[in-house]
PDB file of N, CA and C in Angstrom:
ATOM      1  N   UNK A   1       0.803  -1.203   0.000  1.00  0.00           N
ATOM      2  CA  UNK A   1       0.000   0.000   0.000  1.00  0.00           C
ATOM      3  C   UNK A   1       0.846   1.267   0.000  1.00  0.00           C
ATOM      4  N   UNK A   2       2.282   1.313   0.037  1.00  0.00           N
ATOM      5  CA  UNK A   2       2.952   2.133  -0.350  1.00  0.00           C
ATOM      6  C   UNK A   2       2.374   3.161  -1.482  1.00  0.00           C
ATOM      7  N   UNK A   3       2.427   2.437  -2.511  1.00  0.00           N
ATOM      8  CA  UNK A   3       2.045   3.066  -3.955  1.00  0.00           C
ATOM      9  C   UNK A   3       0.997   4.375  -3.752  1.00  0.00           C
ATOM     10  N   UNK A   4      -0.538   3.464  -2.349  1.00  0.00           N
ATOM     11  CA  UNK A   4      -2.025   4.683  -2.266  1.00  0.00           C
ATOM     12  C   UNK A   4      -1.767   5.714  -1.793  1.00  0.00           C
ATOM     13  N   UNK A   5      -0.610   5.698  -0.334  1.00  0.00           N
ATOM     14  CA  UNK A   5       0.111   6.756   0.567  1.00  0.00           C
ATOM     15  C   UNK A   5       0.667   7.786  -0.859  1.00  0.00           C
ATOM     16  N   UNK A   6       1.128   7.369  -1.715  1.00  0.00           N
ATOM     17  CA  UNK A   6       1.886   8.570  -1.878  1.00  0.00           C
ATOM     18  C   UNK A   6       0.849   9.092  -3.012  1.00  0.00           C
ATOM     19  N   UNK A   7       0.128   8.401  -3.740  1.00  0.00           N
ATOM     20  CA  UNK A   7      -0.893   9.311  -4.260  1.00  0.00           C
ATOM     21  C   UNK A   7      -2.207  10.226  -3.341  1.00  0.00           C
ATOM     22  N   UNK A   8      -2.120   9.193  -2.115  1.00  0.00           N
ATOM     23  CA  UNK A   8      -2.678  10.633  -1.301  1.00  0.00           C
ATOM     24  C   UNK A   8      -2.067  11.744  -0.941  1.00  0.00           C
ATOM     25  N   UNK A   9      -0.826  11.746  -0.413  1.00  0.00           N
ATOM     26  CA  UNK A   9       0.206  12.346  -0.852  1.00  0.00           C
ATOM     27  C   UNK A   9       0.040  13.911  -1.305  1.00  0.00           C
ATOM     28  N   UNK A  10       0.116  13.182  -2.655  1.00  0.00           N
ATOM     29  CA  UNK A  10       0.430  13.992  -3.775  1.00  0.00           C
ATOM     30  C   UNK A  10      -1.237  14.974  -3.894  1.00  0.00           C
ATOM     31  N   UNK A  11      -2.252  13.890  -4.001  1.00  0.00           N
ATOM     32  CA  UNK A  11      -3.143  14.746  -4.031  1.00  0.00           C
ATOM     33  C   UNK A  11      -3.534  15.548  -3.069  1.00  0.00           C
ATOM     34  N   UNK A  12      -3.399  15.834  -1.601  1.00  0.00           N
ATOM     35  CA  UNK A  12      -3.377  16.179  -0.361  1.00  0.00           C
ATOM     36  C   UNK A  12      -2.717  17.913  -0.849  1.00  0.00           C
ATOM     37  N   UNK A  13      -1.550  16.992  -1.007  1.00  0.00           N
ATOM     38  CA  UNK A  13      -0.369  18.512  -1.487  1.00  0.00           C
ATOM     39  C   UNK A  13      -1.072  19.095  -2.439  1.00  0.00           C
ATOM     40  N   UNK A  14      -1.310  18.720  -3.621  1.00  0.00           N
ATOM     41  CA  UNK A  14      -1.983  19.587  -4.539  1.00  0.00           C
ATOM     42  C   UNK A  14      -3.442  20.073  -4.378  1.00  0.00           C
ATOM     43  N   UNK A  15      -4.286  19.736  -3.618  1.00  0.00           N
ATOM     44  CA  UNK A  15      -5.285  20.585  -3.087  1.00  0.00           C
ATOM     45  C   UNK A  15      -4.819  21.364  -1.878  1.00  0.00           C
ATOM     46  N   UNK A  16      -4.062  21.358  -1.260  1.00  0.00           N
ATOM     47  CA  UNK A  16      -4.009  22.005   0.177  1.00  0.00           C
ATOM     48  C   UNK A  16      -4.123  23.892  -0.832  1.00  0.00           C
ATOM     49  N   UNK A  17      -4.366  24.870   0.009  1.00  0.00           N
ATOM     50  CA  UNK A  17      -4.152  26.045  -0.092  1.00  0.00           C
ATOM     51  C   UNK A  17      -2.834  26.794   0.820  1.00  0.00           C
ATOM     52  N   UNK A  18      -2.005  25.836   1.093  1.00  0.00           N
ATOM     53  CA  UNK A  18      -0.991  26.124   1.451  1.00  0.00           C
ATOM     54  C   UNK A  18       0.411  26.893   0.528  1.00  0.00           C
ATOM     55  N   UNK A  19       0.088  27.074  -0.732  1.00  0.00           N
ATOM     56  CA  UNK A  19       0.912  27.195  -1.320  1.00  0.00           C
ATOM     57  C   UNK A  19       1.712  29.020  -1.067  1.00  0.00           C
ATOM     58  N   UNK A  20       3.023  28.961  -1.032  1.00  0.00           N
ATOM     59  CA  UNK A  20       3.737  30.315  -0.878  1.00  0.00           C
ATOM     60  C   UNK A  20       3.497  30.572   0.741  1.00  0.00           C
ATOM     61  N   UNK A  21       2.965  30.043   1.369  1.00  0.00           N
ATOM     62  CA  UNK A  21       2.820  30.087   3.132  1.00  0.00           C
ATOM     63  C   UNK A  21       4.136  29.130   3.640  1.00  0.00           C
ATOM     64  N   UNK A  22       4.713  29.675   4.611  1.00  0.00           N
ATOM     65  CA  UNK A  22       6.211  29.116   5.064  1.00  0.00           C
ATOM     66  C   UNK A  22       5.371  27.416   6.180  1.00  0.00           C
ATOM     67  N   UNK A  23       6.133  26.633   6.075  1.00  0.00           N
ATOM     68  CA  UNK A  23       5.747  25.513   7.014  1.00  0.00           C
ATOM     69  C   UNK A  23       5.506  26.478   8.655  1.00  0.00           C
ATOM     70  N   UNK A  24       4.640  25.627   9.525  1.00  0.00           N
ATOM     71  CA  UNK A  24       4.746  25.862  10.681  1.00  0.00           C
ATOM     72  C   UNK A  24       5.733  25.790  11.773  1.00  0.00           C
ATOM     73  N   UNK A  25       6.276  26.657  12.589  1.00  0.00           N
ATOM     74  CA  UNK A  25       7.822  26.602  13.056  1.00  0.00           C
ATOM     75  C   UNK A  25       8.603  26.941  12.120  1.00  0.00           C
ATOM     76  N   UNK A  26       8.686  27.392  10.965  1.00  0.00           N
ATOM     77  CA  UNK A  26      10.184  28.026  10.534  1.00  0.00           C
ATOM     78  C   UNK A  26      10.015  29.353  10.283  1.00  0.00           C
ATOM     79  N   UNK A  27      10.921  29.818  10.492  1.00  0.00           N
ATOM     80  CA  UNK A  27      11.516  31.038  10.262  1.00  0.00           C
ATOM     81  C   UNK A  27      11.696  32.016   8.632  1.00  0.00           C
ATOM     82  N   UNK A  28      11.159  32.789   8.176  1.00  0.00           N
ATOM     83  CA  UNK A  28      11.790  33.562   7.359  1.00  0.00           C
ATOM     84  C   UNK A  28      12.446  34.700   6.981  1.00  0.00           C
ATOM     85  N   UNK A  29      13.550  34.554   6.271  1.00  0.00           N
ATOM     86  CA  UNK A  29      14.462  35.590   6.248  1.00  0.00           C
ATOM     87  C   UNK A  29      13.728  36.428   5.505  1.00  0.00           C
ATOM     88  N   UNK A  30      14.455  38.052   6.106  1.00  0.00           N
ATOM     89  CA  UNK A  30      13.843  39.004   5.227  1.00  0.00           C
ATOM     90  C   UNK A  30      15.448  39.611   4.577  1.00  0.00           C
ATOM     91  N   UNK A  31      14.967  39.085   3.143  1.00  0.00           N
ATOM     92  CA  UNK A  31      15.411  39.736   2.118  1.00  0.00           C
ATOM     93  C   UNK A  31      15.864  40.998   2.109  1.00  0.00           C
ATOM     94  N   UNK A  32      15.760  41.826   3.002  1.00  0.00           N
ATOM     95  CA  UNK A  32      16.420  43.169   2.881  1.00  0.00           C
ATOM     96  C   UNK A  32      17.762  43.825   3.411  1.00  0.00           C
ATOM     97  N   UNK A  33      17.854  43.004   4.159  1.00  0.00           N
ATOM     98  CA  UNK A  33      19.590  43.286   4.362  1.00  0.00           C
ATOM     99  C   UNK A  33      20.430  42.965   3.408  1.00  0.00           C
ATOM    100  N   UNK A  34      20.223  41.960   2.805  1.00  0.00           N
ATOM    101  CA  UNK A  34      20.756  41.435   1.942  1.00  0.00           C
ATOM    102  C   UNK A  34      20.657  42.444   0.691  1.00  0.00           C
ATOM    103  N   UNK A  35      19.631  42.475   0.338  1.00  0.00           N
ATOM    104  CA  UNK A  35      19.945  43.832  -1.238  1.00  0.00           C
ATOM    105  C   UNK A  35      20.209  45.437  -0.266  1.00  0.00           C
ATOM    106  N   UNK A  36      19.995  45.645   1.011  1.00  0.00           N
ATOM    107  CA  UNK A  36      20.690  47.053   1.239  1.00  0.00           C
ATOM    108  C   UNK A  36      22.292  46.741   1.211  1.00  0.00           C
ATOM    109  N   UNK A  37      22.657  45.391   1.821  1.00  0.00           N
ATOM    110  CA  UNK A  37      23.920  45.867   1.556  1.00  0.00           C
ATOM    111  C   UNK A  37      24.556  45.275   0.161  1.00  0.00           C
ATOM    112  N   UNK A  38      24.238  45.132  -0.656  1.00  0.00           N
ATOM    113  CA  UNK A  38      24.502  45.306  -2.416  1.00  0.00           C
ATOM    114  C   UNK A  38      24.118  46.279  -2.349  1.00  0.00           C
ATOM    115  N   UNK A  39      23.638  47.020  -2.115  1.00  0.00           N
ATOM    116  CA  UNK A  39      23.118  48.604  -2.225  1.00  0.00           C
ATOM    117  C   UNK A  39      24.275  49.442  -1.747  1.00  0.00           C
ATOM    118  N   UNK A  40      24.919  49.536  -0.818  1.00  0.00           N
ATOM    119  CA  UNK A  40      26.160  49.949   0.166  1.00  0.00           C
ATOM    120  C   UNK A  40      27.240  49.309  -0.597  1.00  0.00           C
ATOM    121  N   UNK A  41      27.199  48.147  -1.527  1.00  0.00           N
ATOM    122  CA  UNK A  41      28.727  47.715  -1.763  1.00  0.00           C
ATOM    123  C   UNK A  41      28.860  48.571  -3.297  1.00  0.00           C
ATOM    124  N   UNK A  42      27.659  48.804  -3.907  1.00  0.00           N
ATOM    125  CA  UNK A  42      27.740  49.211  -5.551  1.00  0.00           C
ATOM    126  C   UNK A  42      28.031  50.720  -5.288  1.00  0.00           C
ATOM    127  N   UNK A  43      27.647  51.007  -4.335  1.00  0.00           N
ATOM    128  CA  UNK A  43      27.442  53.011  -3.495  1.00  0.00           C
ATOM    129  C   UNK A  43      29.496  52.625  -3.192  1.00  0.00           C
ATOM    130  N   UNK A  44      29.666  51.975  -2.536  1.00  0.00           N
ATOM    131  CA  UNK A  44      31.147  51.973  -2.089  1.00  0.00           C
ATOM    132  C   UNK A  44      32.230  52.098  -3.519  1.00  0.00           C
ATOM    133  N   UNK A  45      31.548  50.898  -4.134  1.00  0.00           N
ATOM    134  CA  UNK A  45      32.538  51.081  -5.652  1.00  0.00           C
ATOM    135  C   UNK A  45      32.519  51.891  -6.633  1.00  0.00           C
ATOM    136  N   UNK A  46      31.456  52.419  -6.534  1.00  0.00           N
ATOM    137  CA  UNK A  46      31.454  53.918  -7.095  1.00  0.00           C
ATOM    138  C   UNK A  46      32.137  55.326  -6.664  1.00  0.00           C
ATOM    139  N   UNK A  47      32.391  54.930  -5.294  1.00  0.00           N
ATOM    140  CA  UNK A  47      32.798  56.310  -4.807  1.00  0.00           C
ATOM    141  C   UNK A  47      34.119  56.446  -5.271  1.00  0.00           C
ATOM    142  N   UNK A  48      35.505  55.874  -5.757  1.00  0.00           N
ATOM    143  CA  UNK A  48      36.484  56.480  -6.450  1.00  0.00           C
ATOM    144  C   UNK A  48      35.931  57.121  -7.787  1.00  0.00           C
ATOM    145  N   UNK A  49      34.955  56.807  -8.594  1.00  0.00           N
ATOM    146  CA  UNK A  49      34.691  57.453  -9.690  1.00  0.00           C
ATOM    147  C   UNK A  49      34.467  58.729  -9.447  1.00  0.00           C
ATOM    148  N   UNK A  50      33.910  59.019  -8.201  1.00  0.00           N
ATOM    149  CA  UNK A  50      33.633  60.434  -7.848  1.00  0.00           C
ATOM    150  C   UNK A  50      34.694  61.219  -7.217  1.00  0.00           C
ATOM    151  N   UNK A  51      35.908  60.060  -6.727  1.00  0.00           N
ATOM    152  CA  UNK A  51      36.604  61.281  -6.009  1.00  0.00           C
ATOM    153  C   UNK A  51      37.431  61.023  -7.572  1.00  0.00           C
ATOM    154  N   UNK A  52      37.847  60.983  -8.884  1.00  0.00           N
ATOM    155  CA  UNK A  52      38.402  61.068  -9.894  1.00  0.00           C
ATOM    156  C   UNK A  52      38.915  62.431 -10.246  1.00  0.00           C
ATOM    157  N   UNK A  53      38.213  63.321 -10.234  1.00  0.00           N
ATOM    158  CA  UNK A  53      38.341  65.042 -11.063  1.00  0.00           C
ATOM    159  C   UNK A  53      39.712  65.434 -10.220  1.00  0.00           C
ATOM    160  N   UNK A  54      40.356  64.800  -9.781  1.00  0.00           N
ATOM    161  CA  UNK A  54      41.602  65.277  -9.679  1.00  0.00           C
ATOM    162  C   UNK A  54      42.906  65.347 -11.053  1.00  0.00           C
ATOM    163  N   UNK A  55      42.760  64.090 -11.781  1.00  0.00           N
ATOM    164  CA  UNK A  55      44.194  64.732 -12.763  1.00  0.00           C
ATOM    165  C   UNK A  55      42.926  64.511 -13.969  1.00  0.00           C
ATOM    166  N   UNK A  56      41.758  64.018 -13.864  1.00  0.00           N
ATOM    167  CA  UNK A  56      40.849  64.547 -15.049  1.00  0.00           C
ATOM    168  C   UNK A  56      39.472  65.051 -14.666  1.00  0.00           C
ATOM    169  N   UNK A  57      38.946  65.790 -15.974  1.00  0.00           N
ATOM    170  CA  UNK A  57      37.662  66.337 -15.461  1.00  0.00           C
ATOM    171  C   UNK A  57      36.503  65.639 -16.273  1.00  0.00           C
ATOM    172  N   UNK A  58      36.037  65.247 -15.578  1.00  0.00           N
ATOM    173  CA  UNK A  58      34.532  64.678 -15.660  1.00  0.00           C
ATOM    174  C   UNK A  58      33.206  65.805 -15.189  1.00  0.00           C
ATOM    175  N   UNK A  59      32.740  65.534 -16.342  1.00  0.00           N
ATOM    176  CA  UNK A  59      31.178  65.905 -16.276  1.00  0.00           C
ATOM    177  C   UNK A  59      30.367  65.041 -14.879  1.00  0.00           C
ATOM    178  N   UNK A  60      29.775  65.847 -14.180  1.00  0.00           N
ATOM    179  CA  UNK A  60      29.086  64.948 -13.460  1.00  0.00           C
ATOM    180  C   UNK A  60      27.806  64.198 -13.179  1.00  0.00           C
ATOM    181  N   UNK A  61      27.630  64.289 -14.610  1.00  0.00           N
ATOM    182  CA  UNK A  61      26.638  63.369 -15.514  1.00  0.00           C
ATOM    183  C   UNK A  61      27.019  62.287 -15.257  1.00  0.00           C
ATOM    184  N   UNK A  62      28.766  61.945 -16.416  1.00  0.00           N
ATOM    185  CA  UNK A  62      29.076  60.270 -16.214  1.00  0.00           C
ATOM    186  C   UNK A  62      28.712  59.391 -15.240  1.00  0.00           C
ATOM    187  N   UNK A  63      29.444  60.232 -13.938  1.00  0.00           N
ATOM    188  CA  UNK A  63      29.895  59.102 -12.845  1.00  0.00           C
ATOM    189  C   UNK A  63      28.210  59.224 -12.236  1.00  0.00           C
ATOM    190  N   UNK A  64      27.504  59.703 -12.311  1.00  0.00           N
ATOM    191  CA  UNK A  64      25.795  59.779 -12.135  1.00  0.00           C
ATOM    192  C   UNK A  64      25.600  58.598 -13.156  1.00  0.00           C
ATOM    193  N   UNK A  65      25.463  58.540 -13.941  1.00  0.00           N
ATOM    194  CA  UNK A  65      24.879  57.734 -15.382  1.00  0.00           C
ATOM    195  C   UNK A  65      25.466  55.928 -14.330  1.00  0.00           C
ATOM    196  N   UNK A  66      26.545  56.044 -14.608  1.00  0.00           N
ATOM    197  CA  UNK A  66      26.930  54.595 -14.044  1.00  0.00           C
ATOM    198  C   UNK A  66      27.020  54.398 -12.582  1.00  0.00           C
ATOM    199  N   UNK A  67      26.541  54.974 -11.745  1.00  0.00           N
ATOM    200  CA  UNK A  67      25.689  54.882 -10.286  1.00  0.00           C
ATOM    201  C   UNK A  67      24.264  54.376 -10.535  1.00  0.00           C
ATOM    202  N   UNK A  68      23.435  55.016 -11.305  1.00  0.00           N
ATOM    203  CA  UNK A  68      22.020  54.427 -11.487  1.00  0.00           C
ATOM    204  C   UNK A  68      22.234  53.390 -11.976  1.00  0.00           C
ATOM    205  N   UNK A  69      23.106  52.853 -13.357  1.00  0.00           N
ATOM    206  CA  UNK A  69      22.957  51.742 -14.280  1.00  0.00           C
ATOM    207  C   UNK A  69      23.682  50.630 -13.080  1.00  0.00           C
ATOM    208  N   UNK A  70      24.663  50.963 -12.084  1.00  0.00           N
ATOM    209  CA  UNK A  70      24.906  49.783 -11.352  1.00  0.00           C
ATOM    210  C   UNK A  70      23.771  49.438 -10.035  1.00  0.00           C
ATOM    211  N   UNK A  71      23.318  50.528  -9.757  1.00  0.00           N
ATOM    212  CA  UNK A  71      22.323  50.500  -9.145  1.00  0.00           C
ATOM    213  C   UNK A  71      20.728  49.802  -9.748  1.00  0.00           C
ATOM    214  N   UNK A  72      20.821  50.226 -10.449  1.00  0.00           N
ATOM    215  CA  UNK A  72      19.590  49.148 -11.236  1.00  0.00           C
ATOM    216  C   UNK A  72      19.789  47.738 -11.291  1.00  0.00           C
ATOM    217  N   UNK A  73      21.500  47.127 -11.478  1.00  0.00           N
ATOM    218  CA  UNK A  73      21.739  45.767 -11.559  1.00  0.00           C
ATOM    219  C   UNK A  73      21.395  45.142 -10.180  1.00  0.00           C
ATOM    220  N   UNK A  74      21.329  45.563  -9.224  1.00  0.00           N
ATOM    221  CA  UNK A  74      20.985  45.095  -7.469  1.00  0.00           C
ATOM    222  C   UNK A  74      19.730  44.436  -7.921  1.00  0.00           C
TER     223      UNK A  74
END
């Protein structure tokens, strides 16, 4: 009777309205530390582009332009 268990199983699981709800007792992480700090590391690697205008001059369009476009990749 192996075989009936797991088609109840299966059909059990696929009617339940449990779906996208975390099991009972666990824990979920929130996702947001995690993209603020990709947010803080793309903000960090950008900041030599900005301290640059020392032996050249930049518009400060550029180093704007590729702050948003790395910022959009997060």
């Amino acid at each position: 009777m192996l075989f009936g268990d797991g088609i109840y199983f299966a059909r059990r699981l696929a009617t339940s309205n449990t779906v996208g709800k975390p099991a009972p007792g666990t824990r979920l992480k929130n996702p947001l530390r995690k993209m603020l700090l990709r947010t803080l590391l793309v903000v960090l690697a950008m900041v030599p582009v900005f301290a640059l205008p020392y032996p050249f001059e930049l518009d400060l369009f550029i180093p704007l332009l590729m702050l948003l476009f790395a910022l959009a990749t997060v």
